[in-house]
PDB file of N, CA and C in Angstrom:
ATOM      1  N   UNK A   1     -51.063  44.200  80.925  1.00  0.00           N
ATOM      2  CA  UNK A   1     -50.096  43.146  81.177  1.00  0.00           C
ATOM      3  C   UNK A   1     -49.636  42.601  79.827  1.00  0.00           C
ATOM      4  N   UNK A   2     -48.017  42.586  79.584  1.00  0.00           N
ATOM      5  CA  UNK A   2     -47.756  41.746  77.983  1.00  0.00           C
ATOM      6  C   UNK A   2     -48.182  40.550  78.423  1.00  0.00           C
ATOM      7  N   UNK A   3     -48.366  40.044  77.015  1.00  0.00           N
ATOM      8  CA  UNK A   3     -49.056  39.048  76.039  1.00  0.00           C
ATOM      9  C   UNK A   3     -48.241  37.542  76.987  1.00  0.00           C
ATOM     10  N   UNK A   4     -46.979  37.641  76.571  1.00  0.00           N
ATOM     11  CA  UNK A   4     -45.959  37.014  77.856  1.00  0.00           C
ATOM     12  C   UNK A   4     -46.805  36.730  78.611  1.00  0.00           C
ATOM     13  N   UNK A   5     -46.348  37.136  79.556  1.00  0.00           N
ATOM     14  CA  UNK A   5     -46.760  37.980  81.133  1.00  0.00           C
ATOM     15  C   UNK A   5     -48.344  36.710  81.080  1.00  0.00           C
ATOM     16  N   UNK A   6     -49.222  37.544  80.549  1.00  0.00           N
ATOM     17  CA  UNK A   6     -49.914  36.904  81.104  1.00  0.00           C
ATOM     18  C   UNK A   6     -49.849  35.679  80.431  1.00  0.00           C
ATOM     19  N   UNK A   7     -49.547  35.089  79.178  1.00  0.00           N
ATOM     20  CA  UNK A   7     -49.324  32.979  79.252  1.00  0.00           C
ATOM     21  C   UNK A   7     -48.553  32.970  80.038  1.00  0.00           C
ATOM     22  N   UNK A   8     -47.544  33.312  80.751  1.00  0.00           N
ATOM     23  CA  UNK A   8     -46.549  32.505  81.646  1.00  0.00           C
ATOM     24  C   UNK A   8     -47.587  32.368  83.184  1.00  0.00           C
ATOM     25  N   UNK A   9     -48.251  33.212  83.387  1.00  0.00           N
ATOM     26  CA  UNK A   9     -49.424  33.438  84.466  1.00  0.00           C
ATOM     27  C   UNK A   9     -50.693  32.016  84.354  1.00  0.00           C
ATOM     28  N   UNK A  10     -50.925  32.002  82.994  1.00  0.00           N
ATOM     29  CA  UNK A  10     -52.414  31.490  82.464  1.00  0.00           C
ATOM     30  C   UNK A  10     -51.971  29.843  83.020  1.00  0.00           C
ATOM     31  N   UNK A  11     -50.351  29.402  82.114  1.00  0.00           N
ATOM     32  CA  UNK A  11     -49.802  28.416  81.751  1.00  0.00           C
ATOM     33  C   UNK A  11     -49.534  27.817  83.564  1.00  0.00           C
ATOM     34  N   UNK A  12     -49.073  28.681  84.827  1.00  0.00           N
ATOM     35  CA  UNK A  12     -48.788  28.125  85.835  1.00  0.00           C
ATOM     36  C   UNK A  12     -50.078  27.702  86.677  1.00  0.00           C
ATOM     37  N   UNK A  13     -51.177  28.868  86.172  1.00  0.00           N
ATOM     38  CA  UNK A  13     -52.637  28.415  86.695  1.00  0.00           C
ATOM     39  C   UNK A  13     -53.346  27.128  86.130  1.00  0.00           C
ATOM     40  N   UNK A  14     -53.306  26.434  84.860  1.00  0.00           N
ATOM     41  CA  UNK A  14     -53.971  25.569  84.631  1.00  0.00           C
ATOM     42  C   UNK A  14     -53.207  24.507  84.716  1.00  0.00           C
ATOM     43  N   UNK A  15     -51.704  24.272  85.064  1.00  0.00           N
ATOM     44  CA  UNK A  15     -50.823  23.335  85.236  1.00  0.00           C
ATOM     45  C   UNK A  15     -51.068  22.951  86.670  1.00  0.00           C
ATOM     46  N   UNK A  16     -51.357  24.243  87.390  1.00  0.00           N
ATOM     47  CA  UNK A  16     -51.637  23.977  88.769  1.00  0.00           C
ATOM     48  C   UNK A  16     -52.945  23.647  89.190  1.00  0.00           C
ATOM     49  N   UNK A  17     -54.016  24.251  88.439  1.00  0.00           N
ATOM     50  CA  UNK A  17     -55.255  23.684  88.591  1.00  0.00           C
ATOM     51  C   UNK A  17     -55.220  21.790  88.014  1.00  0.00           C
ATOM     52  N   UNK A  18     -55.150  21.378  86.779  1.00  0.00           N
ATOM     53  CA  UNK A  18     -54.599  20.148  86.305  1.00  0.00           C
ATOM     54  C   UNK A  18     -54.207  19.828  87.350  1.00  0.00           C
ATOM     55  N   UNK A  19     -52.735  19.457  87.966  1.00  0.00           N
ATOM     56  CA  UNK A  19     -51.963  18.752  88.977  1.00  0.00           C
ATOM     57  C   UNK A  19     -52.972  18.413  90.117  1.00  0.00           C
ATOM     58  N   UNK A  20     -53.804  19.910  90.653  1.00  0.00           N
ATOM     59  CA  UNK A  20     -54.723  19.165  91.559  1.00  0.00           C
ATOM     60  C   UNK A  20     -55.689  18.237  91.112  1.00  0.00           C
ATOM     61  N   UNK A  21     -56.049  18.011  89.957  1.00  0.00           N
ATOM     62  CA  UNK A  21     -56.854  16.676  89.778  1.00  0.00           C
ATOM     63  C   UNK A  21     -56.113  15.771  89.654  1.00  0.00           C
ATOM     64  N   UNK A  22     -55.104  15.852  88.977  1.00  0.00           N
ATOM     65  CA  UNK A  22     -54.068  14.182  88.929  1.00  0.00           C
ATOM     66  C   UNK A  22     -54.052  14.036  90.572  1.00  0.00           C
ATOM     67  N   UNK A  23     -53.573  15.123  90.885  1.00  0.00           N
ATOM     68  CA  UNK A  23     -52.799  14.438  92.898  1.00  0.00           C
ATOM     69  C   UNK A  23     -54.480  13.336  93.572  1.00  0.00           C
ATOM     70  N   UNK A  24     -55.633  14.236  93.522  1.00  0.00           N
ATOM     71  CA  UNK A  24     -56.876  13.729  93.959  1.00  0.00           C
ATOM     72  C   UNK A  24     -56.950  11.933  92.766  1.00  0.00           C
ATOM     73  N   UNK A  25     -57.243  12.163  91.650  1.00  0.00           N
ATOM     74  CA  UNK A  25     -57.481  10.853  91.151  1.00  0.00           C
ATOM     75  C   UNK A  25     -56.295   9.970  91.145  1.00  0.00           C
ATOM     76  N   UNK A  26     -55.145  10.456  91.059  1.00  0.00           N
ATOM     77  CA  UNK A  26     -54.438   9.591  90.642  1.00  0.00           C
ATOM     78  C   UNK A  26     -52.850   8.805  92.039  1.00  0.00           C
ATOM     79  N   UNK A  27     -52.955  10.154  92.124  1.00  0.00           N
ATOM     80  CA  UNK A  27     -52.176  10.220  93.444  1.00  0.00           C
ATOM     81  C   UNK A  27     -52.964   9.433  95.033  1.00  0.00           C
ATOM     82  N   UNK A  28     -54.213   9.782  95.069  1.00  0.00           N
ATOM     83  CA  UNK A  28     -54.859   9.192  96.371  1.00  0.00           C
ATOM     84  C   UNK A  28     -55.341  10.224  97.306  1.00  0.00           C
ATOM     85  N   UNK A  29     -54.968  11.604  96.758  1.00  0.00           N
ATOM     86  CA  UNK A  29     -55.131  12.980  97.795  1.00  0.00           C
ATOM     87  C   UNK A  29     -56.480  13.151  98.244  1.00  0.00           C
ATOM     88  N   UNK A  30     -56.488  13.866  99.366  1.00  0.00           N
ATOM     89  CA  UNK A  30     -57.933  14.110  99.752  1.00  0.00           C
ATOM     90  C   UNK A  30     -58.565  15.051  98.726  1.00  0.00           C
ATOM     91  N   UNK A  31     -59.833  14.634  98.910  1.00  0.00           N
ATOM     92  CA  UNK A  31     -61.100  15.655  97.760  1.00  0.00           C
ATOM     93  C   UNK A  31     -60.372  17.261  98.126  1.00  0.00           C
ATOM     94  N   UNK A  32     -60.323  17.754  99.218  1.00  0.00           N
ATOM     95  CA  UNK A  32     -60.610  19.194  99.267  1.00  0.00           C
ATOM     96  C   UNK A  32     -59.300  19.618  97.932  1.00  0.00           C
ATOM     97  N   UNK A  33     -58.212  18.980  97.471  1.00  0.00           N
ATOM     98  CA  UNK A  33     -57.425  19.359  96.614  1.00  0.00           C
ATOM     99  C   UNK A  33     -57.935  20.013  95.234  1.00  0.00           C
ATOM    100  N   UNK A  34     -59.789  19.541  94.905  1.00  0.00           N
ATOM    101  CA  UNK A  34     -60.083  19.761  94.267  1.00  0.00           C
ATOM    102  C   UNK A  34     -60.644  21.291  94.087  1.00  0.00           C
ATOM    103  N   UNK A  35     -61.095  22.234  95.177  1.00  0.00           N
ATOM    104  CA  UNK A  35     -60.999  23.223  95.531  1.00  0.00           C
ATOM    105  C   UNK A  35     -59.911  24.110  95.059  1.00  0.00           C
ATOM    106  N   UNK A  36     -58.652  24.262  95.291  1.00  0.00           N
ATOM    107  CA  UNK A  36     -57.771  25.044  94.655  1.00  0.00           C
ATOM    108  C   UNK A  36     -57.650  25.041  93.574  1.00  0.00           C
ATOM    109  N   UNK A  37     -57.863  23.657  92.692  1.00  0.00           N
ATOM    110  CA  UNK A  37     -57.863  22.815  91.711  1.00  0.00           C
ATOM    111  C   UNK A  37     -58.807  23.749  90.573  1.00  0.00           C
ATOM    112  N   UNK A  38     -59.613  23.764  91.083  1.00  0.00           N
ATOM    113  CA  UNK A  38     -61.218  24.540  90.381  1.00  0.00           C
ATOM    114  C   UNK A  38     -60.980  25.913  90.208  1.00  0.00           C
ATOM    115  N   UNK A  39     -60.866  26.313  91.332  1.00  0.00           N
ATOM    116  CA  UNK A  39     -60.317  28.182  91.368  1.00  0.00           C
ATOM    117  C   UNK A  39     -59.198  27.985  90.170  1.00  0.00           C
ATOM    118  N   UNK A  40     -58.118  27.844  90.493  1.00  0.00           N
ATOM    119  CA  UNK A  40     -56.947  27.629  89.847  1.00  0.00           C
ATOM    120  C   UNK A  40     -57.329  27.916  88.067  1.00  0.00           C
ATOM    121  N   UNK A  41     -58.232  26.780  87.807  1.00  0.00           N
ATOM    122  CA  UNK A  41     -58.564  26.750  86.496  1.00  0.00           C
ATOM    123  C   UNK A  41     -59.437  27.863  86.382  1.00  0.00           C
ATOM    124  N   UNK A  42     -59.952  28.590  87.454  1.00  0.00           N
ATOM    125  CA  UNK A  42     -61.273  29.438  86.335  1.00  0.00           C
ATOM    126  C   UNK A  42     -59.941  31.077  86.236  1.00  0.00           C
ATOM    127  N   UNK A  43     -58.950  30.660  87.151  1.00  0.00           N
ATOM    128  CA  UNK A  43     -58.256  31.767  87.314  1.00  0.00           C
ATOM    129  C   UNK A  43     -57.385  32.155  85.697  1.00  0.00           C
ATOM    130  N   UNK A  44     -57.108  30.736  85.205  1.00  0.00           N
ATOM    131  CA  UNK A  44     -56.258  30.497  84.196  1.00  0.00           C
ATOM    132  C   UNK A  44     -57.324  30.920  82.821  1.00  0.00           C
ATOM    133  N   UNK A  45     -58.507  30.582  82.825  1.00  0.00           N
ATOM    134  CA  UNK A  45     -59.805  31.091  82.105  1.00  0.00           C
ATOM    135  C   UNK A  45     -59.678  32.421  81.524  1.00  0.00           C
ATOM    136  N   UNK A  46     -59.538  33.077  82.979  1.00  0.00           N
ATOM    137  CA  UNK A  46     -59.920  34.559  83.398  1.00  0.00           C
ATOM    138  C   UNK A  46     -58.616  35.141  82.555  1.00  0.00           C
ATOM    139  N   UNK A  47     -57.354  34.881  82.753  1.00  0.00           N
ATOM    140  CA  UNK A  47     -56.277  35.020  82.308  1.00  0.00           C
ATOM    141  C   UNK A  47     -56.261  34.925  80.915  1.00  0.00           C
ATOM    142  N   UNK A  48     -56.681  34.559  80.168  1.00  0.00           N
ATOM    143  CA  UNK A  48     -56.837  34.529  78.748  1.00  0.00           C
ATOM    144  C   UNK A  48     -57.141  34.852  77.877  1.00  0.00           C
ATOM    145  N   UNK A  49     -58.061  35.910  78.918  1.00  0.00           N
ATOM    146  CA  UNK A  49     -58.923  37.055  78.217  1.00  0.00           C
ATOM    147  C   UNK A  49     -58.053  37.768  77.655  1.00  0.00           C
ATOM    148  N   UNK A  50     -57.041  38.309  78.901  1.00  0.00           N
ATOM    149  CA  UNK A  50     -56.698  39.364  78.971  1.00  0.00           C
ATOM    150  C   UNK A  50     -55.306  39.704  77.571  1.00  0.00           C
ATOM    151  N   UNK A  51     -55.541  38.407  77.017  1.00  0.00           N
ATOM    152  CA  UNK A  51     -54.432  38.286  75.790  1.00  0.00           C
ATOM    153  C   UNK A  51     -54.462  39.372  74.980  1.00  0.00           C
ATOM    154  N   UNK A  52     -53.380  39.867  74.346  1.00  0.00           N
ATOM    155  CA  UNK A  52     -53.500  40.978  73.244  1.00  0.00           C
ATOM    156  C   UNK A  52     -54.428  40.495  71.732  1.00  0.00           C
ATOM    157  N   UNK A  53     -54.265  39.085  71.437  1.00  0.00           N
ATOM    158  CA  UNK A  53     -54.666  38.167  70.766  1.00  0.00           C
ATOM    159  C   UNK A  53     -56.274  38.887  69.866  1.00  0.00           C
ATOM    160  N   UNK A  54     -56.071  39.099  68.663  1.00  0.00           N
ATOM    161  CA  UNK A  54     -57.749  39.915  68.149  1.00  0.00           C
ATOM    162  C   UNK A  54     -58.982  38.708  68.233  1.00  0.00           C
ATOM    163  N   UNK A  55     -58.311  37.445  68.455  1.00  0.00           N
ATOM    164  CA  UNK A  55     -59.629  36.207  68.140  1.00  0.00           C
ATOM    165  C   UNK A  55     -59.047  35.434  69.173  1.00  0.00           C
ATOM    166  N   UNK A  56     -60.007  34.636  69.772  1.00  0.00           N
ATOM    167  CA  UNK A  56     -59.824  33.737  70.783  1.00  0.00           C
ATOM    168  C   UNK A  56     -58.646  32.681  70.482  1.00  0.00           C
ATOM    169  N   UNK A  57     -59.106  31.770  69.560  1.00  0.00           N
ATOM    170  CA  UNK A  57     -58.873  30.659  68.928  1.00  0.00           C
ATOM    171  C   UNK A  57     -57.019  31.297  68.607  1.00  0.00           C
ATOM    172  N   UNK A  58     -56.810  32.507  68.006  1.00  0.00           N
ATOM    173  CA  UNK A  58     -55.444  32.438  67.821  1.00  0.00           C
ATOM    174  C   UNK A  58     -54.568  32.733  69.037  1.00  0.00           C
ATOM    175  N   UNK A  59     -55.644  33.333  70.068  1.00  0.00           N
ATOM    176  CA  UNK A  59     -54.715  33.370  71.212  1.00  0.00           C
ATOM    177  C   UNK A  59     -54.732  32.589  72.000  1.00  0.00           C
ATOM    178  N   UNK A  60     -55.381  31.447  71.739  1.00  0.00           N
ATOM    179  CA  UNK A  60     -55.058  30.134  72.892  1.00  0.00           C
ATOM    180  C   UNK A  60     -54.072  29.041  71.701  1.00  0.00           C
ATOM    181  N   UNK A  61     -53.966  29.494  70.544  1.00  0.00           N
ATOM    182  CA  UNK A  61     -53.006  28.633  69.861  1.00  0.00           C
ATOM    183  C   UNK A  61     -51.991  28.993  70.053  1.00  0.00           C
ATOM    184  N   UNK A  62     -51.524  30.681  70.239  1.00  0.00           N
ATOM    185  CA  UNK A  62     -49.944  31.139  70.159  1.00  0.00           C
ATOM    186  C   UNK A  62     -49.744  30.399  71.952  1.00  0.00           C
ATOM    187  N   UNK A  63     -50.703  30.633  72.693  1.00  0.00           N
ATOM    188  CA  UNK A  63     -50.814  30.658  74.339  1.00  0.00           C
ATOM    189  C   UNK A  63     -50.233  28.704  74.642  1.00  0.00           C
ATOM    190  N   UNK A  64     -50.149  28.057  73.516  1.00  0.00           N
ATOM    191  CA  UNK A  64     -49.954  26.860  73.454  1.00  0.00           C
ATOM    192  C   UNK A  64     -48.772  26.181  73.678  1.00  0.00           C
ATOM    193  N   UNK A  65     -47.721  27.253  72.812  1.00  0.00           N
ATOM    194  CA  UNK A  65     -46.274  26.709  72.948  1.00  0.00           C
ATOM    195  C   UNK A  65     -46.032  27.282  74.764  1.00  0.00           C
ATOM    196  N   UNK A  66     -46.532  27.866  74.832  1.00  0.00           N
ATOM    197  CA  UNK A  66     -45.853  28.769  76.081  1.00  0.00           C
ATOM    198  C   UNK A  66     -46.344  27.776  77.127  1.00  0.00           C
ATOM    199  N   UNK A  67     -47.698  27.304  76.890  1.00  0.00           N
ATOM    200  CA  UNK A  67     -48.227  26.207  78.218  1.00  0.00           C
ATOM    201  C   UNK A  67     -46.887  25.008  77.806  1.00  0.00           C
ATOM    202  N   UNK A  68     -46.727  24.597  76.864  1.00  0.00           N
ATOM    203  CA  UNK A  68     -45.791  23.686  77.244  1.00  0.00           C
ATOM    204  C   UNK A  68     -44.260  24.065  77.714  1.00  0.00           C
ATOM    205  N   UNK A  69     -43.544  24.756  77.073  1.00  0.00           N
ATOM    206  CA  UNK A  69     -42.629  25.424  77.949  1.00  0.00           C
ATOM    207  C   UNK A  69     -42.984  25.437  79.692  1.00  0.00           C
ATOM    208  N   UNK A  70     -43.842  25.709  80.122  1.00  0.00           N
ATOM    209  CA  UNK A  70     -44.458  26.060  81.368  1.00  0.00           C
ATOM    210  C   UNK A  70     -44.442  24.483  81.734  1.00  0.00           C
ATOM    211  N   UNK A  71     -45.113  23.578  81.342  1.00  0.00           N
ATOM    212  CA  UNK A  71     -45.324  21.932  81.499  1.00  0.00           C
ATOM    213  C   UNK A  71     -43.719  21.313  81.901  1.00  0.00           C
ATOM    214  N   UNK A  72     -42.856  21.546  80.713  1.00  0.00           N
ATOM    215  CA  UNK A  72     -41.786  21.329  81.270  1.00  0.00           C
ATOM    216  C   UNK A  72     -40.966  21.534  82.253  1.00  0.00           C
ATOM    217  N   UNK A  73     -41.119  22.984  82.395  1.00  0.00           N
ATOM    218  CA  UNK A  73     -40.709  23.609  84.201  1.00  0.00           C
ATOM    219  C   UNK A  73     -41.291  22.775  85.435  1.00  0.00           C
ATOM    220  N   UNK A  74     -42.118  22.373  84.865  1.00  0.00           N
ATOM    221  CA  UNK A  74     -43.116  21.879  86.308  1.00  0.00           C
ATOM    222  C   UNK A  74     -42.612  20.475  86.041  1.00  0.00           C
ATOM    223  N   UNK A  75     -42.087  19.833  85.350  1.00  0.00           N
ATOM    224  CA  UNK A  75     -41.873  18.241  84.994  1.00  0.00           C
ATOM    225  C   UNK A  75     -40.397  18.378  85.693  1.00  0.00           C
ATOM    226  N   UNK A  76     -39.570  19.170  85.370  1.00  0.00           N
ATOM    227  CA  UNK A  76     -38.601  19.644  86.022  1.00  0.00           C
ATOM    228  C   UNK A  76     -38.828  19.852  87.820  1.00  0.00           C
ATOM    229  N   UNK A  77     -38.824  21.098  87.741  1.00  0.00           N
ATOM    230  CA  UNK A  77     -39.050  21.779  89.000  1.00  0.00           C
ATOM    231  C   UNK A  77     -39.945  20.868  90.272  1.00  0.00           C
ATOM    232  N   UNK A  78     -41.117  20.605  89.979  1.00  0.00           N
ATOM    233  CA  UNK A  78     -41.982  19.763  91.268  1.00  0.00           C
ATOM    234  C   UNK A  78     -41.762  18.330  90.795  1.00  0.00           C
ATOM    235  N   UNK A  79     -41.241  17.801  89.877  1.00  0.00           N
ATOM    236  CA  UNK A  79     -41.149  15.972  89.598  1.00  0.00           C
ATOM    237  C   UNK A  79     -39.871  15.873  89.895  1.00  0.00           C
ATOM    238  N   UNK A  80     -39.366  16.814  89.682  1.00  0.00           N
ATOM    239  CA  UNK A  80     -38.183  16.550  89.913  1.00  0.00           C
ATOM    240  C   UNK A  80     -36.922  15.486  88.362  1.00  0.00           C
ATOM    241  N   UNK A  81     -37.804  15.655  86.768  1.00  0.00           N
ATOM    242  CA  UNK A  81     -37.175  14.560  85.566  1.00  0.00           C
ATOM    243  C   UNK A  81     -36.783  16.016  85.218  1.00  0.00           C
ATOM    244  N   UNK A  82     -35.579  16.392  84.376  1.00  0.00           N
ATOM    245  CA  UNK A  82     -34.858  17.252  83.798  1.00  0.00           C
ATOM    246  C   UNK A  82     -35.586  16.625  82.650  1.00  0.00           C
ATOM    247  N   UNK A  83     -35.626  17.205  81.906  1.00  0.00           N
ATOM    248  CA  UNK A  83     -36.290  17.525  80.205  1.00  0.00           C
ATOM    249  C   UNK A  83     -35.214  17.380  79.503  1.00  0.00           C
ATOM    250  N   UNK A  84     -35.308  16.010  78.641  1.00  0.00           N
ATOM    251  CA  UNK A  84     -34.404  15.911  77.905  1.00  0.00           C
ATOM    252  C   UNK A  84     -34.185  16.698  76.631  1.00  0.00           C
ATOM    253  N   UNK A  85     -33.140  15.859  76.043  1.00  0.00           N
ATOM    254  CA  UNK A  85     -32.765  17.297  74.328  1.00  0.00           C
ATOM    255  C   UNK A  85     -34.271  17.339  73.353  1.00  0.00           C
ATOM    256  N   UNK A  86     -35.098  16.040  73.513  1.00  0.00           N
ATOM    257  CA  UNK A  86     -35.896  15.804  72.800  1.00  0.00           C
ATOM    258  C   UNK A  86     -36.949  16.518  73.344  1.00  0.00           C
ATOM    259  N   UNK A  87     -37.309  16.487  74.545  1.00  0.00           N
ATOM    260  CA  UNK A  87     -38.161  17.874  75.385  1.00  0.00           C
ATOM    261  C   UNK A  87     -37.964  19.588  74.664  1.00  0.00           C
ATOM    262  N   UNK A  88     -36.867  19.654  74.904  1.00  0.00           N
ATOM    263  CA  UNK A  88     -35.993  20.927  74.387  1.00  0.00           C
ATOM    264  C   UNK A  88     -36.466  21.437  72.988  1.00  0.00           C
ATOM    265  N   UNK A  89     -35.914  20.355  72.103  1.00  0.00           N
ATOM    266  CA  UNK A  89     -36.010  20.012  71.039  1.00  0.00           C
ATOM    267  C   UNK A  89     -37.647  20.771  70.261  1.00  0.00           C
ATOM    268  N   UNK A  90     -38.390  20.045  70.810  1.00  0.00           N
ATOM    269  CA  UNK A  90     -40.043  19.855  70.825  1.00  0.00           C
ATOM    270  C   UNK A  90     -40.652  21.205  70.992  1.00  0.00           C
ATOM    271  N   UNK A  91     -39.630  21.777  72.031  1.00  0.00           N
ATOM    272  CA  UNK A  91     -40.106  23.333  73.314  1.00  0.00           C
ATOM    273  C   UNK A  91     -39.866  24.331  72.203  1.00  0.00           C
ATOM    274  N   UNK A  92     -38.750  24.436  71.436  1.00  0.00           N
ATOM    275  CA  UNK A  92     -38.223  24.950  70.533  1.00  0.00           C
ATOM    276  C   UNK A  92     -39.335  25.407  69.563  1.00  0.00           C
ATOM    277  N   UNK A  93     -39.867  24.353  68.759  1.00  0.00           N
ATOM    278  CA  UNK A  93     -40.490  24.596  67.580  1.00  0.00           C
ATOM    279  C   UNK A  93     -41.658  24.598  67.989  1.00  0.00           C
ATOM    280  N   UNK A  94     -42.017  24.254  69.110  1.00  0.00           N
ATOM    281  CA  UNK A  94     -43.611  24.957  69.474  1.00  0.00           C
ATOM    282  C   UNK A  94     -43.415  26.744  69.884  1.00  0.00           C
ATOM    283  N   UNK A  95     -42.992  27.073  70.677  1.00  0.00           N
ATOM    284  CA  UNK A  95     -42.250  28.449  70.662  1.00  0.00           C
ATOM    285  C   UNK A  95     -42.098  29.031  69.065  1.00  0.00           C
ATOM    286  N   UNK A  96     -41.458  28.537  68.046  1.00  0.00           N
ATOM    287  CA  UNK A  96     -41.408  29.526  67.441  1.00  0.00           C
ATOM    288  C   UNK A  96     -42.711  29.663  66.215  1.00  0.00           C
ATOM    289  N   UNK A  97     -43.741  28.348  66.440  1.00  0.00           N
ATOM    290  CA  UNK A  97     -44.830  27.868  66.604  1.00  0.00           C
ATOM    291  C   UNK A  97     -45.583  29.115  66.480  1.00  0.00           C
ATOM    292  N   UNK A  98     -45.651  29.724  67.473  1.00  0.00           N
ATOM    293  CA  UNK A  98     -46.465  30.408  68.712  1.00  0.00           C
ATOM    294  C   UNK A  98     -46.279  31.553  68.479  1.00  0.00           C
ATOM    295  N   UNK A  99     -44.739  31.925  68.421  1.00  0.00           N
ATOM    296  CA  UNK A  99     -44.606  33.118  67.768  1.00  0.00           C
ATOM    297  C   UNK A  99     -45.177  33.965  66.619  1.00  0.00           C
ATOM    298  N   UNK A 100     -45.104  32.722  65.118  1.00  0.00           N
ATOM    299  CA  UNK A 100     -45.516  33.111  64.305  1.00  0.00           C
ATOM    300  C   UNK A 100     -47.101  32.923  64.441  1.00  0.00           C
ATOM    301  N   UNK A 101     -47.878  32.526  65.004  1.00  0.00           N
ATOM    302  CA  UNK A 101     -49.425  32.787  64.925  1.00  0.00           C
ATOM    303  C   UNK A 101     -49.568  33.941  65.869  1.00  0.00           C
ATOM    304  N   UNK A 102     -48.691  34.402  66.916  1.00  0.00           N
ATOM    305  CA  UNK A 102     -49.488  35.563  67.562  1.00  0.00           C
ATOM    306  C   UNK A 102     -48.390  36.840  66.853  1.00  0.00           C
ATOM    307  N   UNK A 103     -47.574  36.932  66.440  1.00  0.00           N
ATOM    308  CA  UNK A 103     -47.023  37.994  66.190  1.00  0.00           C
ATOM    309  C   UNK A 103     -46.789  38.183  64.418  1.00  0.00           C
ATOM    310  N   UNK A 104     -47.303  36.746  64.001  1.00  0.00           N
ATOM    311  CA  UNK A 104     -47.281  36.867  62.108  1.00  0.00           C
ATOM    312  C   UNK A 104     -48.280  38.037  61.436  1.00  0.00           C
ATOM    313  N   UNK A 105     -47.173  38.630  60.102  1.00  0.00           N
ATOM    314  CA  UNK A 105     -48.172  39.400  59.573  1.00  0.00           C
ATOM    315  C   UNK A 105     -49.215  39.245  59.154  1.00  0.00           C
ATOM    316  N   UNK A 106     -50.370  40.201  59.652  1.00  0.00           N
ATOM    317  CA  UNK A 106     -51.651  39.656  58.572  1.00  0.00           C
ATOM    318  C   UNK A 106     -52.583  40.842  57.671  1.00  0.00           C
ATOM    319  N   UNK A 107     -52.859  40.351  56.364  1.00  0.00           N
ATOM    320  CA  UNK A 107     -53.530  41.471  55.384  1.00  0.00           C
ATOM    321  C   UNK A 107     -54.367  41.781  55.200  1.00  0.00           C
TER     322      UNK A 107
END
């Protein structure tokens, strides 16, 4: 699976695991939310492995810009707030962020 592929995967699993704890603590939801909640996250875990990434640590840093890109969709998409220029803005230089730690040359 590309490198992509799976942060855009990792990034919707721990946004979605996350959300089920906000909805339970914060929202008022019943406990069982915490169930999908849990899976969700070990799924997003599991997903991270599978990075092309040679060291952990650089592939959950490049895997970083992409979770927020992903954050914003969901701030968008299920909240329903459009992401302003300063969102954008932010999305931008973490992305190219991200780029250069997972795809920069090294000697």
């Amino acid at each position: 699976m590309p490198t992509l592929a799976v942060y855009g995967a990792a990034a919707l699993a721990e946004i979605g695991g996350c959300f089920a704890f906000w909805a339970w603590a914060r929202a008022g939801r019943a406990t069982w939310w915490l169930v999908p909640g849990v899976a969700s996250l070990c799924l997003f875990a599991w997903l991270l492995t599978l990075s092309e990434a040679d060291h952990a640590g650089r592939g959950y840093a490049a895997y970083g810009g992409i979770y927020i890109g992903a954050a914003l969709a969901w701030l968008w998409a299920v909240e329903g707030v459009r992401p302003d220029r300063w969102d954008m803005i932010g999305l931008g230089l973490c992305l190219v962020g991200a780029a250069v730690i997972l795809w920069g040359p090294r000697g």
